[in-house]
Protein backbone atom coordinates (compact mmCIF):
# COMPACT_ATOMS: atom_id res chain seq x y z
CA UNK A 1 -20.44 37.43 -27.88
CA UNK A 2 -17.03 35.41 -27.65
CA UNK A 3 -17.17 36.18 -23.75
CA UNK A 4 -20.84 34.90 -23.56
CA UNK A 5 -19.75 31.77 -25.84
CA UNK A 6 -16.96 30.70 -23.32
CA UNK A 7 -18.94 31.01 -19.96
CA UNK A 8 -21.02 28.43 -22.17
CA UNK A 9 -18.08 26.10 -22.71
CA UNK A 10 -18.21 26.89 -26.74
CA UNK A 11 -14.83 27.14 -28.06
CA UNK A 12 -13.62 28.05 -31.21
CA UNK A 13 -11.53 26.22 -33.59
CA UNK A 14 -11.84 27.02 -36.86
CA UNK A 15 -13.04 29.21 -39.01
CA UNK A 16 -16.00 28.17 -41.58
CA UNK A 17 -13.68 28.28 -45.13
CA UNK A 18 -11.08 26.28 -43.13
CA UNK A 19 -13.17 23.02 -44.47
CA UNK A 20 -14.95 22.52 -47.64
CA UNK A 21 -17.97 20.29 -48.21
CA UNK A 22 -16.91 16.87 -48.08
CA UNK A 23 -13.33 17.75 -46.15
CA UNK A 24 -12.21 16.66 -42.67
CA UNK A 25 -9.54 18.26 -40.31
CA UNK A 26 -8.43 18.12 -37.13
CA UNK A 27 -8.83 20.33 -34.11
CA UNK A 28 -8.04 20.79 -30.51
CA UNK A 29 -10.85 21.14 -27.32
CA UNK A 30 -8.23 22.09 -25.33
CA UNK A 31 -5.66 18.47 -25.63
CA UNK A 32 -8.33 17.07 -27.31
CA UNK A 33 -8.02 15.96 -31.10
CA UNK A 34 -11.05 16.22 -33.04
CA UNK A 35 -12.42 14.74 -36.17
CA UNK A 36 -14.18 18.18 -37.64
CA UNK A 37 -16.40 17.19 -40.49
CA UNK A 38 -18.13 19.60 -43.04
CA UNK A 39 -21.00 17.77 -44.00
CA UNK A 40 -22.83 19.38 -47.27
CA UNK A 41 -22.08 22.84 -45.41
CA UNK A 42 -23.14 21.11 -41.88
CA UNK A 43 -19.90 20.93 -39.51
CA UNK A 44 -19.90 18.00 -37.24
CA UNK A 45 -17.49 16.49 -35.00
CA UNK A 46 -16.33 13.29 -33.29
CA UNK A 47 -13.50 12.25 -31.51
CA UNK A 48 -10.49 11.76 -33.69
CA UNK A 49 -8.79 8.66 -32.43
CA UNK A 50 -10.70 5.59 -33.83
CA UNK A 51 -12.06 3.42 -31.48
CA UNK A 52 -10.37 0.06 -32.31
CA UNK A 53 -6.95 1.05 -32.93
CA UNK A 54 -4.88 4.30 -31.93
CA UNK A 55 -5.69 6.03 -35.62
CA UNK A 56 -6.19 9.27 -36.66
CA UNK A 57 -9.83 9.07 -38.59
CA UNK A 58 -8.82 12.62 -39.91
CA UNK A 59 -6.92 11.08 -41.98
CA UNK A 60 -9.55 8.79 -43.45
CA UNK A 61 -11.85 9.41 -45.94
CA UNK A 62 -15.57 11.48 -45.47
CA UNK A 63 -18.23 9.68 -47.09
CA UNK A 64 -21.88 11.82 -46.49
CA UNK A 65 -21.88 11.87 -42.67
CA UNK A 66 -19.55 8.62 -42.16
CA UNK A 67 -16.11 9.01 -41.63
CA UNK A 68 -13.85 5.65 -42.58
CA UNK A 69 -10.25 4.87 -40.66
CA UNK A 70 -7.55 4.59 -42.98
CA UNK A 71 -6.17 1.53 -40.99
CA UNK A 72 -8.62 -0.99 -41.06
CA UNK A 73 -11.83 0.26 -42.36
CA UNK A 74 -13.77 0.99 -39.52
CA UNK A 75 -16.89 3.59 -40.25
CA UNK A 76 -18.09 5.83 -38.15
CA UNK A 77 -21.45 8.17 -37.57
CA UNK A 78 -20.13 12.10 -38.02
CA UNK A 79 -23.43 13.12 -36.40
CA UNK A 80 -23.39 10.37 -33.03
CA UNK A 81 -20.23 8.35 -33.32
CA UNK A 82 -21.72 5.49 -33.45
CA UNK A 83 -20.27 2.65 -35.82
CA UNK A 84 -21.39 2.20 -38.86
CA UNK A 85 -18.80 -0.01 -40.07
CA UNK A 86 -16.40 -3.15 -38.74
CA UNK A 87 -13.72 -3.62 -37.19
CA UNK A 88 -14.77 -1.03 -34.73
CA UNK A 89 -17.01 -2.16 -32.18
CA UNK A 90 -17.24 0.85 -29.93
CA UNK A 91 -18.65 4.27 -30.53
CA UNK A 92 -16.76 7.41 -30.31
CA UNK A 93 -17.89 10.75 -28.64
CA UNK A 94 -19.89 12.88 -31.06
CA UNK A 95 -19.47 16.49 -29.91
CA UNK A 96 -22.20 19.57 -30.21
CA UNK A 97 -20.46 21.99 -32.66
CA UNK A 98 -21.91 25.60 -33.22
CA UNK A 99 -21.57 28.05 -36.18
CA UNK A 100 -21.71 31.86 -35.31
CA UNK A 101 -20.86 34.08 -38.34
CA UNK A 102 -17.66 33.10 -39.54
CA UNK A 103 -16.26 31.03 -36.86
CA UNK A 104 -16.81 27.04 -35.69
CA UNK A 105 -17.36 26.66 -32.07
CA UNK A 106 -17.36 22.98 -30.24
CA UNK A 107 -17.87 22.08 -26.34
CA UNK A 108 -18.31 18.63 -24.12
CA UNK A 109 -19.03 15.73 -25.87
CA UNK A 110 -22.96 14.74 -26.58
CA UNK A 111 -24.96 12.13 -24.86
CA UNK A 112 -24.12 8.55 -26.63
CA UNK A 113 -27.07 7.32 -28.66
């Protein structure tokens, strides 16, 4: 299955008990960083550098399925990256995450909405 998961650009990075409900982490797709969200037991995942300032928004604060930078405030849609709160102007890439077993597979980002 992993083989079958890479020729489809999945890749894995991280394991479901690596986030609880209501956490945030991030990961790599490939040099990548990642905003991984576990949303009430749904993972989701948008880019992790907010789009206003160079922030990590892993180190923010999940609130449901909006994440909120710890700089300035900005909020942002875990499911489309689309901003839900100011300063931010700009969406960020929301990227298709997959759950097989135990493990939490991501590839390319998803079309903006």
């Amino acid at each position: 299955m992993a083989s079958a998961m890479a020729d489809e650009g999945w890749v894995r990075v991280a394991g479901i008990s690596d986030l609880k409900p209501g956490q945030i982490m991030c990961v790599k797709l490939g040099r990548q960083p990642i905003c991984l969200g576990n949303v009430d037991g749904e993972f989701l995942a948008i880019d992790d550098i907010c789009s206003h300032e160079y922030v990590e928004l892993h180190e923010g604060w999940l609130e449901g399925d909006e994440v909120e930078c710890p700089q300035h405030g900005s909020k942002f849609s875990m499911r489309t990256g689309a901003v839900r709160g100011l300063p931010a102007t700009k969406p960020v890439a929301a990227f298709e995450v997959k759950v097989e077993g135990d493990d939490v597979y991501l590839r390319s980002p998803v079309a903006a909405h």
